[in-house]
N, C-alpha and C. Protein backbone atom coordinates (compact mmCIF):
# COMPACT_ATOMS: atom_id res chain seq x y z
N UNK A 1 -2.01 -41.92 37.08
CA UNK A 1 -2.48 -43.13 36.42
C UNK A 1 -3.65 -43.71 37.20
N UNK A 2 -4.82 -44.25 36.24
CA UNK A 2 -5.84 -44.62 37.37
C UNK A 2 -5.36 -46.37 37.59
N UNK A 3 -5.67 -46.65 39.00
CA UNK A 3 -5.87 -47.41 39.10
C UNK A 3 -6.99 -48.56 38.64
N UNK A 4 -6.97 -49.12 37.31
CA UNK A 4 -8.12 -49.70 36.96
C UNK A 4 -8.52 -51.06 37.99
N UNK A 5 -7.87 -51.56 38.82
CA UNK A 5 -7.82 -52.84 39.16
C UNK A 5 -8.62 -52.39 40.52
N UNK A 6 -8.04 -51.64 41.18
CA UNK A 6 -8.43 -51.01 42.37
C UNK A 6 -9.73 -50.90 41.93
N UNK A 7 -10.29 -49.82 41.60
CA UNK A 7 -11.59 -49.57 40.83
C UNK A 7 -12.37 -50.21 40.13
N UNK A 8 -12.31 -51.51 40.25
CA UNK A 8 -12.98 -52.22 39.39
C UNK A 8 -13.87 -53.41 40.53
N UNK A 9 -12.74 -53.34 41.43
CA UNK A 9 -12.91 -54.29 42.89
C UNK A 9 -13.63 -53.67 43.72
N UNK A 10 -13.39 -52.33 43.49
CA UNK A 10 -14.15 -51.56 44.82
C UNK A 10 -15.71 -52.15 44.89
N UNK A 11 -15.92 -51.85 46.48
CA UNK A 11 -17.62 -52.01 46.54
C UNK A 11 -18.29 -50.77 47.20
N UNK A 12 -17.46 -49.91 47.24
CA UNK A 12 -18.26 -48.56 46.95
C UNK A 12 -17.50 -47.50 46.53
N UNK A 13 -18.05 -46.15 45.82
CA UNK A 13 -17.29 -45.60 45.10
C UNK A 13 -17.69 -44.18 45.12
N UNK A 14 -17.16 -43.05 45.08
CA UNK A 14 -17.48 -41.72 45.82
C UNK A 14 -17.70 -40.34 44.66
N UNK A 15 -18.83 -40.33 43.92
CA UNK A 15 -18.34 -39.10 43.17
C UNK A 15 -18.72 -37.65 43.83
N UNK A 16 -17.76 -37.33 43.52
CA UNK A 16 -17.65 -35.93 43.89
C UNK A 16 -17.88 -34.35 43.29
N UNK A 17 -18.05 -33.05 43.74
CA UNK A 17 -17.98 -32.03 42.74
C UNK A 17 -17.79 -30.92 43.91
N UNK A 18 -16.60 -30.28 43.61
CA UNK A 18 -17.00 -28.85 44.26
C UNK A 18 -17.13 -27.63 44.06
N UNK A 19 -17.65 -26.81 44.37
CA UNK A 19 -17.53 -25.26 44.14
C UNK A 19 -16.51 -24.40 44.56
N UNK A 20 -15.95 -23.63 43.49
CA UNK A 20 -14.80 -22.57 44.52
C UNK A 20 -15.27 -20.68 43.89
N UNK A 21 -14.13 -20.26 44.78
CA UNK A 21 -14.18 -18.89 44.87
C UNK A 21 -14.13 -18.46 43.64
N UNK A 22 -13.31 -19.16 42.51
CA UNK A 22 -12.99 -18.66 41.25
C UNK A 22 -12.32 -19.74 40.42
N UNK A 23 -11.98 -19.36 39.32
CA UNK A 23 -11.56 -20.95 38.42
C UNK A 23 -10.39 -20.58 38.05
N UNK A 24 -9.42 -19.69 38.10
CA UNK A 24 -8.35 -19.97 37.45
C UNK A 24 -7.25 -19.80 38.59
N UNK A 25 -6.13 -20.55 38.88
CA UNK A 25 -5.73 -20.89 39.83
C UNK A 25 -4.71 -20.05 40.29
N UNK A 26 -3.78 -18.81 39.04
CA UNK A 26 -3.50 -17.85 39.26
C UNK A 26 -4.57 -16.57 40.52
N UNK A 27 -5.57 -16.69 39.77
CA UNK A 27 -6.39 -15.83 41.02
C UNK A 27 -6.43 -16.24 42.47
N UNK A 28 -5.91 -17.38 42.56
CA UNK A 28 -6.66 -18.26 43.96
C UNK A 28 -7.99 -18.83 43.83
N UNK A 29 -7.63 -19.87 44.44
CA UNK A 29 -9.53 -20.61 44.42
C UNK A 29 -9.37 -21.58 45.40
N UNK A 30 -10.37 -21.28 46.37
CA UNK A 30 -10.83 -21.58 47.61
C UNK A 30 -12.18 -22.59 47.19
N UNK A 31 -12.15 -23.53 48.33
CA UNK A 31 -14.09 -24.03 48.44
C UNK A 31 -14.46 -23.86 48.89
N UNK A 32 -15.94 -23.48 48.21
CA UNK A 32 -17.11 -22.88 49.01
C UNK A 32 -18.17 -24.36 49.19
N UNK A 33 -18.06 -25.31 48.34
CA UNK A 33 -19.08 -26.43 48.57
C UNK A 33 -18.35 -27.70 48.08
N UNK A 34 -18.77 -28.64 48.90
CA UNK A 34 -18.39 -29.85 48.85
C UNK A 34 -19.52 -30.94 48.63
N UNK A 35 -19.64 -31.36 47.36
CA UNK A 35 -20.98 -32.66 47.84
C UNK A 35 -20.02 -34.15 47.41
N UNK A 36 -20.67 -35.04 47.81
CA UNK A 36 -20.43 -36.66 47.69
C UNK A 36 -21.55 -37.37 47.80
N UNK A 37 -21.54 -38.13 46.72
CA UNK A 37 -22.74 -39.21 46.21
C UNK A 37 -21.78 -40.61 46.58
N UNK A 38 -22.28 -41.09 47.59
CA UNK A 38 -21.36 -42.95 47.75
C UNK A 38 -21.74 -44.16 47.09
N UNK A 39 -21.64 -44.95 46.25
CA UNK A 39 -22.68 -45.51 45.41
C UNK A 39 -21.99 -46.98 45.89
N UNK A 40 -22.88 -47.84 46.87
CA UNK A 40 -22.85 -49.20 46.80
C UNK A 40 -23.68 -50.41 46.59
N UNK A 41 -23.44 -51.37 46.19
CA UNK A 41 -24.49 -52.64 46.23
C UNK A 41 -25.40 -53.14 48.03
N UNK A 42 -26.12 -53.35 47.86
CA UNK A 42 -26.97 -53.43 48.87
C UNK A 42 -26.63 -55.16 48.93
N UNK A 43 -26.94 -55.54 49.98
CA UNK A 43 -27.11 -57.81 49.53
C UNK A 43 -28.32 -58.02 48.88
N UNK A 44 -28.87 -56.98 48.17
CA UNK A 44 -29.72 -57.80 47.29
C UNK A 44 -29.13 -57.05 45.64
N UNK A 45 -28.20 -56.70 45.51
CA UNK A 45 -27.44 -56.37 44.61
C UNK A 45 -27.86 -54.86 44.24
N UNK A 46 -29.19 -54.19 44.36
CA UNK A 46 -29.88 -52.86 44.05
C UNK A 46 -28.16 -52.09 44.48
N UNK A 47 -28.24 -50.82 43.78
CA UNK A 47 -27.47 -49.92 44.51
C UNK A 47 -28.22 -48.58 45.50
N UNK A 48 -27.20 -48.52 45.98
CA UNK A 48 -27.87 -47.51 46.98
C UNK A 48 -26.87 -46.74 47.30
N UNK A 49 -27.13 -44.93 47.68
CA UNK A 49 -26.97 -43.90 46.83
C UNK A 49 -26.65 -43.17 48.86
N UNK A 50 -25.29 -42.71 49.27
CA UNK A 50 -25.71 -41.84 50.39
C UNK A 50 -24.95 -40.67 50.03
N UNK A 51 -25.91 -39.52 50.08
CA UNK A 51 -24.69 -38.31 49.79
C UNK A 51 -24.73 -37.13 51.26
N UNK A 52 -23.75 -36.62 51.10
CA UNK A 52 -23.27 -35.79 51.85
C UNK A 52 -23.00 -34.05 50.99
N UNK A 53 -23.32 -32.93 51.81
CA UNK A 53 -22.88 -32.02 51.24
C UNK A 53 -22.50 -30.91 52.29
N UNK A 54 -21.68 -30.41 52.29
CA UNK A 54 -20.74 -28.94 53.24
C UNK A 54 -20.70 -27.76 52.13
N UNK A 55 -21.48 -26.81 53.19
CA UNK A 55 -20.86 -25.67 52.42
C UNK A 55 -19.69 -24.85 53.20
N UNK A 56 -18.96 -24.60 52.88
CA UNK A 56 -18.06 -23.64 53.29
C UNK A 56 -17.72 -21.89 53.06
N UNK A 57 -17.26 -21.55 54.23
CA UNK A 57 -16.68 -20.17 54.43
C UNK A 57 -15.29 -20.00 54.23
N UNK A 58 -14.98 -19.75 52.90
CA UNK A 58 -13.52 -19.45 52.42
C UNK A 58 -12.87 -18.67 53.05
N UNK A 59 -13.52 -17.29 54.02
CA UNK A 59 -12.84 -15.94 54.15
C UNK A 59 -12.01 -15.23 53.49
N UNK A 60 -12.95 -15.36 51.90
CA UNK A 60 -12.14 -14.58 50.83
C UNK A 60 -13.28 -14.14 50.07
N UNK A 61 -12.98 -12.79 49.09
CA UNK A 61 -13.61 -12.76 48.33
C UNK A 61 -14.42 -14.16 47.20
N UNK A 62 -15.62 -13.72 46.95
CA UNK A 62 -16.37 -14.80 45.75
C UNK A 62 -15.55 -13.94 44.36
N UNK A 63 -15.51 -14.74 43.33
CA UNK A 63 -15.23 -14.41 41.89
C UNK A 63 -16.82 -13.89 41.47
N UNK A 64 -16.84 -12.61 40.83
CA UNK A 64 -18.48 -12.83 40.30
C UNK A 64 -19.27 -13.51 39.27
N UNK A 65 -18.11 -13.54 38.60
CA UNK A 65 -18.51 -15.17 37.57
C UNK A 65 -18.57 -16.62 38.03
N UNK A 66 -17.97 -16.47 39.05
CA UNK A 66 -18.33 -17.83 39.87
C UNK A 66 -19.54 -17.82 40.41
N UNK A 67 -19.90 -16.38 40.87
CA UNK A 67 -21.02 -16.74 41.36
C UNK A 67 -22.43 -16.61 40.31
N UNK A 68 -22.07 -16.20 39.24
CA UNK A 68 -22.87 -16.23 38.56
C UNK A 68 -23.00 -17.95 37.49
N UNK A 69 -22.75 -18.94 37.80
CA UNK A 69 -21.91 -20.29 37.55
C UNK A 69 -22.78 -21.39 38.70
N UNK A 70 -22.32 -21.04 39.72
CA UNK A 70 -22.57 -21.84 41.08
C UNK A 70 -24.12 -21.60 41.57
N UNK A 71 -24.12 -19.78 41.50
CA UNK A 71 -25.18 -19.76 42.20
C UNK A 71 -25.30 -19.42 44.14
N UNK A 72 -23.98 -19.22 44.66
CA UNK A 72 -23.40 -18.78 45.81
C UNK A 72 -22.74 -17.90 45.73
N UNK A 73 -23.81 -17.12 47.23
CA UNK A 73 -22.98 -15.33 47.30
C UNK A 73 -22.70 -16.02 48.57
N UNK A 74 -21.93 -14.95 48.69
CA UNK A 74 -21.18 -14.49 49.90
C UNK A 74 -22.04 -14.89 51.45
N UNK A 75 -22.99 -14.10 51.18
CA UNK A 75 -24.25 -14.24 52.58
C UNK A 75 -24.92 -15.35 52.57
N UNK A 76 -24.62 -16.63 51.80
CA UNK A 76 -25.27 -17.68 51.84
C UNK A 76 -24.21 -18.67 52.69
N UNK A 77 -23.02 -18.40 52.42
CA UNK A 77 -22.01 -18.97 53.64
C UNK A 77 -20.92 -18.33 54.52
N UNK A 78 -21.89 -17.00 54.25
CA UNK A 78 -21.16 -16.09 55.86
C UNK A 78 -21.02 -16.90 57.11
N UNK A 79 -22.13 -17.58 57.30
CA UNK A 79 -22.10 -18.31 58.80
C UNK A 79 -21.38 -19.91 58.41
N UNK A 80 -20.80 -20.42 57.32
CA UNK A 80 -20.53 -21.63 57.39
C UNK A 80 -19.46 -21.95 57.88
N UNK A 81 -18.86 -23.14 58.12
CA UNK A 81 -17.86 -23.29 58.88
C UNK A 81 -16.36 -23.27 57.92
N UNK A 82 -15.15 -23.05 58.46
CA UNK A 82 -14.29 -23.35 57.38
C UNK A 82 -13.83 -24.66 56.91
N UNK A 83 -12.94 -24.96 56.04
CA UNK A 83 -12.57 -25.77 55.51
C UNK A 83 -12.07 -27.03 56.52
N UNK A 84 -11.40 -26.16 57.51
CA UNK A 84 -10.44 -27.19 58.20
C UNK A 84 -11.31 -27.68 59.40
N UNK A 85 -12.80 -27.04 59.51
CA UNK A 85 -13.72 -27.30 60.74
C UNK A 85 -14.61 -29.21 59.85
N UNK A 86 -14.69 -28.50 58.58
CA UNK A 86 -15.17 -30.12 58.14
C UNK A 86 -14.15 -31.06 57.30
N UNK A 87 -13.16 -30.66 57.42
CA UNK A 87 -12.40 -31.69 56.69
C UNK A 87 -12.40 -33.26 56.78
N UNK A 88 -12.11 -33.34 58.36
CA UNK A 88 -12.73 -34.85 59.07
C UNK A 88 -13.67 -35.21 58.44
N UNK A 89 -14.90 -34.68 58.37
CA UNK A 89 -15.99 -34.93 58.18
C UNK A 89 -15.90 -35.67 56.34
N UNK A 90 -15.30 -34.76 55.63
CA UNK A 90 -15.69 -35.25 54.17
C UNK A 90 -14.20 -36.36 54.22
N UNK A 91 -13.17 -36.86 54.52
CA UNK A 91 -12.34 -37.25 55.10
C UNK A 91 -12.79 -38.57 55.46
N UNK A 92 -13.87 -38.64 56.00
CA UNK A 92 -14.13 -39.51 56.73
C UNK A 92 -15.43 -40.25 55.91
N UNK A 93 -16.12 -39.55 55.20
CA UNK A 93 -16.73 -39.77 54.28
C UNK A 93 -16.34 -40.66 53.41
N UNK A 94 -15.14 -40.32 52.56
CA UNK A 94 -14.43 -40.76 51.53
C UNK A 94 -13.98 -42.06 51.34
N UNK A 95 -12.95 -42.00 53.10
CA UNK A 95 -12.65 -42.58 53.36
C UNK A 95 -10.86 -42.99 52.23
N UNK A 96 -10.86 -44.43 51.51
CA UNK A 96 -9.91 -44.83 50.45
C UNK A 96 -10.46 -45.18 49.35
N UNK A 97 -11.71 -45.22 48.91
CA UNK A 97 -12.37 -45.34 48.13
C UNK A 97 -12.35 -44.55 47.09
N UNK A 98 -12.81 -45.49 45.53
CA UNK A 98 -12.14 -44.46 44.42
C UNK A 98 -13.04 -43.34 44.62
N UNK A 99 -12.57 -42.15 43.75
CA UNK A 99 -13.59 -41.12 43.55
C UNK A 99 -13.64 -40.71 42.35
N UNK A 100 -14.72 -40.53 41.86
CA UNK A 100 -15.41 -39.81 40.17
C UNK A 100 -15.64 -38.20 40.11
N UNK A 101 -14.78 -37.96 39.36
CA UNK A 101 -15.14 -36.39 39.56
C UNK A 101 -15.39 -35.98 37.85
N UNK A 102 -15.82 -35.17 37.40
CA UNK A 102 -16.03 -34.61 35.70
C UNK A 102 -15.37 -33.32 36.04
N UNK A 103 -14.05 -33.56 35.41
CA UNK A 103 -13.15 -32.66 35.48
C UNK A 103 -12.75 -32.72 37.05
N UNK A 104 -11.49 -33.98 36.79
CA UNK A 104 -10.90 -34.48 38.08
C UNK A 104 -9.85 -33.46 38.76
N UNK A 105 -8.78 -33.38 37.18
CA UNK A 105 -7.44 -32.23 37.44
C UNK A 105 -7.93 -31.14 38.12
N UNK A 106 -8.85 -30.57 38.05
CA UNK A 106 -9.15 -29.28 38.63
C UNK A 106 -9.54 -29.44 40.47
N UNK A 107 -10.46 -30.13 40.44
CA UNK A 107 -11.00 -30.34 41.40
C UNK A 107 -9.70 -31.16 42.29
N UNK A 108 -8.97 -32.20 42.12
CA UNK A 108 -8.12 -32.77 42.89
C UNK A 108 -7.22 -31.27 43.58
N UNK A 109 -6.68 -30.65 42.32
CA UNK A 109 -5.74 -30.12 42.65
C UNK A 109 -5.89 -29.22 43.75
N UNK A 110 -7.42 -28.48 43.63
CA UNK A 110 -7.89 -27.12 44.69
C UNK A 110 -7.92 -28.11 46.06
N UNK A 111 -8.80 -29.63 45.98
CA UNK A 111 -8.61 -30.78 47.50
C UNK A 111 -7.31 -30.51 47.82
N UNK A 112 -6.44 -30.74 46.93
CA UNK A 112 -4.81 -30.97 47.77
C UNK A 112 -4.16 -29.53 48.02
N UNK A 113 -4.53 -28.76 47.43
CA UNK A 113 -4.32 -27.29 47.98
C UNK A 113 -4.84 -27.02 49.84
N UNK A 114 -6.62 -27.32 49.17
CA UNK A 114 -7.01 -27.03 50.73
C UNK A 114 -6.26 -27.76 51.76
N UNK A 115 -6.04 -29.36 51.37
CA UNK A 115 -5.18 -30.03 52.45
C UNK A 115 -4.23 -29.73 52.81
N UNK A 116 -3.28 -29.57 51.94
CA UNK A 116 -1.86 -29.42 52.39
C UNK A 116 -1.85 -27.81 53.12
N UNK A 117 -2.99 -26.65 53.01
CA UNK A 117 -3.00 -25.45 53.91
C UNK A 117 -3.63 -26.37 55.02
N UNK A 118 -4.25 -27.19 55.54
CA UNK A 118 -4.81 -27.76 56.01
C UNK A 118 -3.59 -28.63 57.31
N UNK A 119 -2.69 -28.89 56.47
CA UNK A 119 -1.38 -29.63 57.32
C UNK A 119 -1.71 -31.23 57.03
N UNK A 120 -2.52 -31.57 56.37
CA UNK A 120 -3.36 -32.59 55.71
C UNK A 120 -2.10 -33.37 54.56
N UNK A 121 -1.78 -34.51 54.66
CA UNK A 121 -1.71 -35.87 53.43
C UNK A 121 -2.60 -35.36 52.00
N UNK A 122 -1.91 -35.16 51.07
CA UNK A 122 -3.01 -35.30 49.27
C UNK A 122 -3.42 -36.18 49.63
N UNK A 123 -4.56 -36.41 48.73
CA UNK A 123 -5.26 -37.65 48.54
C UNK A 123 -4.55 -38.37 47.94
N UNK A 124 -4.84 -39.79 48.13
CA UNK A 124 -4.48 -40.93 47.33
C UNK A 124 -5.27 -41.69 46.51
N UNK A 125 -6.62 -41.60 46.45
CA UNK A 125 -7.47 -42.41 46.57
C UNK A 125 -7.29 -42.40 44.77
N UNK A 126 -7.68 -43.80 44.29
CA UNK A 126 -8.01 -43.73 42.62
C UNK A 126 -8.71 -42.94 42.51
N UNK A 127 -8.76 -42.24 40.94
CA UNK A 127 -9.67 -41.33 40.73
C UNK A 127 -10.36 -41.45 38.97
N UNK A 128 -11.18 -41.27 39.04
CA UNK A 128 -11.88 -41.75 37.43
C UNK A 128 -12.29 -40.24 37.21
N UNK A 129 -12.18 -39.91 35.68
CA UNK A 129 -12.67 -38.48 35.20
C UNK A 129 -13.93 -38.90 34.36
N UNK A 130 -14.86 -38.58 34.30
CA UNK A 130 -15.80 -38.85 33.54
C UNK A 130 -15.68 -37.91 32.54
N UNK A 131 -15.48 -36.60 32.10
CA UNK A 131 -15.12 -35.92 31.38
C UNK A 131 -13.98 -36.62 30.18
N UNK A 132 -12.70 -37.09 30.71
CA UNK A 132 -11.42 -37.69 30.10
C UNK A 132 -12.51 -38.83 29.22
N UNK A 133 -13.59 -39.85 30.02
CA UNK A 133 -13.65 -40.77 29.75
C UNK A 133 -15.32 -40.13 28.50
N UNK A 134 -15.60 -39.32 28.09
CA UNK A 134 -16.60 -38.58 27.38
C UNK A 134 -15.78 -38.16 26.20
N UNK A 135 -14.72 -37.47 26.52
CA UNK A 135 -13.79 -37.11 25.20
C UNK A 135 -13.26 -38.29 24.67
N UNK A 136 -13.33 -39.31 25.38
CA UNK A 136 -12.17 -40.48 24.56
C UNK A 136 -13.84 -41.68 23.76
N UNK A 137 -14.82 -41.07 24.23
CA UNK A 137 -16.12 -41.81 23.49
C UNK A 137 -16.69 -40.65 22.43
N UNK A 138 -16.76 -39.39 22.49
CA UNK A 138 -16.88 -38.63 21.24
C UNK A 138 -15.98 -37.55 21.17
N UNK A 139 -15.05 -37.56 21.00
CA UNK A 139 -13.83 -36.70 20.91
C UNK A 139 -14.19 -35.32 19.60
N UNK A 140 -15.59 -35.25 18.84
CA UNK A 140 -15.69 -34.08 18.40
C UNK A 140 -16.69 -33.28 19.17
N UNK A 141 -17.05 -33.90 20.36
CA UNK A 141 -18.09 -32.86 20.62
C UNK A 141 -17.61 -32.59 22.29
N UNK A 142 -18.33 -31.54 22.56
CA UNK A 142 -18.23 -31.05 24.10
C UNK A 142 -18.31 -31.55 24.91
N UNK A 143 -17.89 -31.50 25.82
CA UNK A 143 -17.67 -32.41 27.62
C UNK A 143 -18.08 -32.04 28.54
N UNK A 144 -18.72 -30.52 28.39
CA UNK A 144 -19.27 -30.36 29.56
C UNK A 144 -20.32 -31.32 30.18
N UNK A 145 -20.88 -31.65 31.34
CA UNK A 145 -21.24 -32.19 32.33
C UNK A 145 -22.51 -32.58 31.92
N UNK A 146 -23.49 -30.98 31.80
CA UNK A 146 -25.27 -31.19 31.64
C UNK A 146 -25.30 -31.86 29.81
N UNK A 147 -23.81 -31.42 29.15
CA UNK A 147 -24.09 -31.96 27.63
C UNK A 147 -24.12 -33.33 27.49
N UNK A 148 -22.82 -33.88 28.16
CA UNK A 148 -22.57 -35.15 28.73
C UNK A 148 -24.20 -35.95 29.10
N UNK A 149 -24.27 -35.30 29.90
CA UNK A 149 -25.36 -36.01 30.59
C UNK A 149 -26.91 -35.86 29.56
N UNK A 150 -27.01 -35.33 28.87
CA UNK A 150 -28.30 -34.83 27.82
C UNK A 150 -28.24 -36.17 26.65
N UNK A 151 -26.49 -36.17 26.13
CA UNK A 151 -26.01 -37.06 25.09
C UNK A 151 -26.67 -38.65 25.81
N UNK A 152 -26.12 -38.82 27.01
CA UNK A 152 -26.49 -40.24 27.55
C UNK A 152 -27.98 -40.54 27.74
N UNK A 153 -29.02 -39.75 27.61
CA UNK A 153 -30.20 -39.23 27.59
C UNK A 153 -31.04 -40.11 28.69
N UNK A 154 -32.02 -40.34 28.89
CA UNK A 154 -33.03 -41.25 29.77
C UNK A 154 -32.62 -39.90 30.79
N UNK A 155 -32.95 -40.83 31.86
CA UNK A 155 -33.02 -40.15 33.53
C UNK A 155 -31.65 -39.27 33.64
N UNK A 156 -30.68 -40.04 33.12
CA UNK A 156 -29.56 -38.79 33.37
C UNK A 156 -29.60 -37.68 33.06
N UNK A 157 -30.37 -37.17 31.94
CA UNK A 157 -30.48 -35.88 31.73
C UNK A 157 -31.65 -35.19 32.60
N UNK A 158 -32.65 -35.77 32.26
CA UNK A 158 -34.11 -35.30 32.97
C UNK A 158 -34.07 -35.35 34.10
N UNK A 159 -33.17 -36.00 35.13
CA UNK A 159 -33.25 -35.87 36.54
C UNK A 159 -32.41 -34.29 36.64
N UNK A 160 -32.00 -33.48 35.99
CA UNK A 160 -30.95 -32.73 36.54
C UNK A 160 -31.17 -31.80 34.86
N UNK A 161 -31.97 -31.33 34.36
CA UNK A 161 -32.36 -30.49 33.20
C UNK A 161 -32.56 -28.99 34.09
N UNK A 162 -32.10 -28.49 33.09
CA UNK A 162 -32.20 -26.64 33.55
C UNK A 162 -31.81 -26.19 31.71
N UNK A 163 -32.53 -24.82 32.44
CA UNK A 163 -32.49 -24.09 30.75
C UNK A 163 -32.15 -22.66 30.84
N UNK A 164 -31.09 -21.84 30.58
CA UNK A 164 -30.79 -20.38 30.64
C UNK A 164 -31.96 -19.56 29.40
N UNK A 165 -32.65 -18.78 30.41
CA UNK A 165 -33.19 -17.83 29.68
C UNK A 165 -32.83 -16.77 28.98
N UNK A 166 -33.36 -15.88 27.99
CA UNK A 166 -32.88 -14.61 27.40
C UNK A 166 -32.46 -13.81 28.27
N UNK A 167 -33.06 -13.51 29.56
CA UNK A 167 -32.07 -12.67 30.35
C UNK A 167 -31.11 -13.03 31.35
N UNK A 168 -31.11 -14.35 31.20
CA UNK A 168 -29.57 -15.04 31.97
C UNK A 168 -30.07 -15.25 33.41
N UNK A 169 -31.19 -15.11 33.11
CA UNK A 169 -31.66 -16.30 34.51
C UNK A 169 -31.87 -17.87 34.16
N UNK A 170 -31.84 -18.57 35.11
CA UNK A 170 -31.93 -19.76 34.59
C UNK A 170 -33.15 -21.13 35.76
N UNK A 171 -34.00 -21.51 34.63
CA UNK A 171 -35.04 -22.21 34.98
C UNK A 171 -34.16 -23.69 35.47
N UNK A 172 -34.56 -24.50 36.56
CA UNK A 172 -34.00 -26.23 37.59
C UNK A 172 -35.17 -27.13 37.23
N UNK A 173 -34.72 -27.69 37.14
CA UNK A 173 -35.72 -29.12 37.53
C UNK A 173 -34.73 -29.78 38.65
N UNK A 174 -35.49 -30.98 39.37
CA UNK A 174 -34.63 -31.42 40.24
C UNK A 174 -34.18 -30.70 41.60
N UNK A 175 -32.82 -31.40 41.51
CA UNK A 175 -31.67 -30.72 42.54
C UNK A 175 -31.14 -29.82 41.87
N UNK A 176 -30.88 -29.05 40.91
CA UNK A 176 -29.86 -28.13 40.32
C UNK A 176 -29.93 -26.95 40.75
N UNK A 177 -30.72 -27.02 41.84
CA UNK A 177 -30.78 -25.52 43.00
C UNK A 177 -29.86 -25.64 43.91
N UNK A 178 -29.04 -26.85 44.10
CA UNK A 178 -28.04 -27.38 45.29
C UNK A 178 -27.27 -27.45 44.27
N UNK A 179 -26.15 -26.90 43.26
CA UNK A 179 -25.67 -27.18 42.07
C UNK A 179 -24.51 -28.11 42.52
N UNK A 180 -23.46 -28.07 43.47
CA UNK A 180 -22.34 -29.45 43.71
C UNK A 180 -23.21 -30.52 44.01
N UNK A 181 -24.76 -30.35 44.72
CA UNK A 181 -25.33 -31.99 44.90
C UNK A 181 -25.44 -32.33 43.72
N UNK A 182 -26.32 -31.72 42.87
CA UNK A 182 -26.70 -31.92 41.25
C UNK A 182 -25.81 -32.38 41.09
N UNK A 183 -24.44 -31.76 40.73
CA UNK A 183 -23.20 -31.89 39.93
C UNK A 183 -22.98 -33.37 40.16
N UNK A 184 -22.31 -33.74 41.61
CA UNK A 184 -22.37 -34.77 42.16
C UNK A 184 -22.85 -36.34 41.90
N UNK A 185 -24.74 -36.05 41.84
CA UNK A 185 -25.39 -36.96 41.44
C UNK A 185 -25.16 -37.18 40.09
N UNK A 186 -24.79 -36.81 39.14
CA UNK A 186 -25.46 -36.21 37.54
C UNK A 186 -23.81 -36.78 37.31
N UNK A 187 -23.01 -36.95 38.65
CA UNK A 187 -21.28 -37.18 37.81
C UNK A 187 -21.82 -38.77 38.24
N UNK A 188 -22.49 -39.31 38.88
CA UNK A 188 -22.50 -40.45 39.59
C UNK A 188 -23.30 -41.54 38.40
N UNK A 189 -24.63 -40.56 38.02
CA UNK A 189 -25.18 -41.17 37.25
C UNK A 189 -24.41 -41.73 35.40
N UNK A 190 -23.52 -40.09 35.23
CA UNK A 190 -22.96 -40.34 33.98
C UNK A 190 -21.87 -41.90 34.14
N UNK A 191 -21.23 -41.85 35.35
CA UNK A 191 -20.33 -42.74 35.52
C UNK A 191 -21.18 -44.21 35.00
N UNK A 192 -21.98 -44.38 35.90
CA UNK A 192 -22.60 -45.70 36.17
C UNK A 192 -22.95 -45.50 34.33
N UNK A 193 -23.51 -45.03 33.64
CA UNK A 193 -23.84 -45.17 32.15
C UNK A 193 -22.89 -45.06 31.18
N UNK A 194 -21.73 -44.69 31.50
CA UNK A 194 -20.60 -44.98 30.84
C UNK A 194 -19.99 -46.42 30.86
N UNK A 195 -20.70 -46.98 32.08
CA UNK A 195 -19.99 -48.34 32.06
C UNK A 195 -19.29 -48.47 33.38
N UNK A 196 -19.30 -47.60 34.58
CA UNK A 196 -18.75 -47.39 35.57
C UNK A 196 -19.21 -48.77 36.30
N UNK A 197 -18.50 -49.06 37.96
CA UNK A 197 -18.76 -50.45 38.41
C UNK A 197 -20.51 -50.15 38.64
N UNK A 198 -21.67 -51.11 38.97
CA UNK A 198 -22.98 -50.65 39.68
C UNK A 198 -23.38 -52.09 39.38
């Protein structure tokens, strides 16, 4: 249940997105990337935006559809550290503060996986789906993230536009070469235009 009260009070607020090894949870799925966008009021009311991003070394196979999705092989975080070397770090980041994720269930569940291998507390923190909250504003059309974000149109889309070509390469604008920062920002921005706190 979200905490609406909590989340409504907060004065800063954390969206999140990560990347894993693979998506269906029978296979296993590990993280390979972690980003966080922190979104608070400044004293002159402006908001202001700090993000953070970790990549990680699962020491497992990549899915190849994941990596064809994400955009991360293997040799791009051979040398990164593991999960439990930055946990503090995004941990500490977070902090108790709510967090926004587009497509929360998924993503919570692989966090409390890594934690609890981790020897780690689940999270507690409120959590808002921007996805949940997209289906319950047009419930006949699609939820994905970049559609989401195209529908709300202005800067949310155009900061974070990409286009798959005929041969399945695919043209960025922006950040969408860092795809969990993108993700991240692009969940931060949909929030705040849905009506999120800012």
């Amino acid at each position: 249940m979200v905490d609406k009260a909590r989340i409504a009070s907060a004065r800063r607020w954390v969206a999140m997105d990560i990347e894993m090894t693979g998506f269906r949870a029978v296979e296993g799925r590990s993280i390979i990337e972690v980003s966080c966008v922190a979104v608070s009021p400044s004293a002159t009311g402006a908001l202001v935006r700090e993000a953070c991003s970790w990549r990680i070394n699962p020491s497992c196979p990549l899915n190849p559809i994941a990596i064809g999705v994400h955009g991360v092989r293997a040799e791009d975080i051979a040398d990164s550290p593991s999960f439990v070397e930055v946990v503090g770090e995004i941990l500490d980041f977070i902090g108790d503060d709510p967090l926004v994720f587009h497509g929360a269930a998924g993503d919570i569940a692989v966090l409390n996986q890594e934690l609890a291998a981790a020897g780690l507390p689940r999270l507690s923190n409120p959590v808002v789906c921007t996805e949940k909250l997209a289906r319950q504003r047009w419930p006949e059309e699609r939820s994905r993230l970049p559609l989401v974000a195209e529908r709300l149109g202005g800067t949310v889309w155009q900061r974070h536009k990409r286009r798959r070509q005929r041969d399945g390469s695919v043209i960025v604008t922006g950040d969408y070469r860092h795809k969990s920062r993108a993700d991240a920002e692009m969940t931060a921005d949909v929030w705040l235009a849905l009506g999120g706190p800012g």
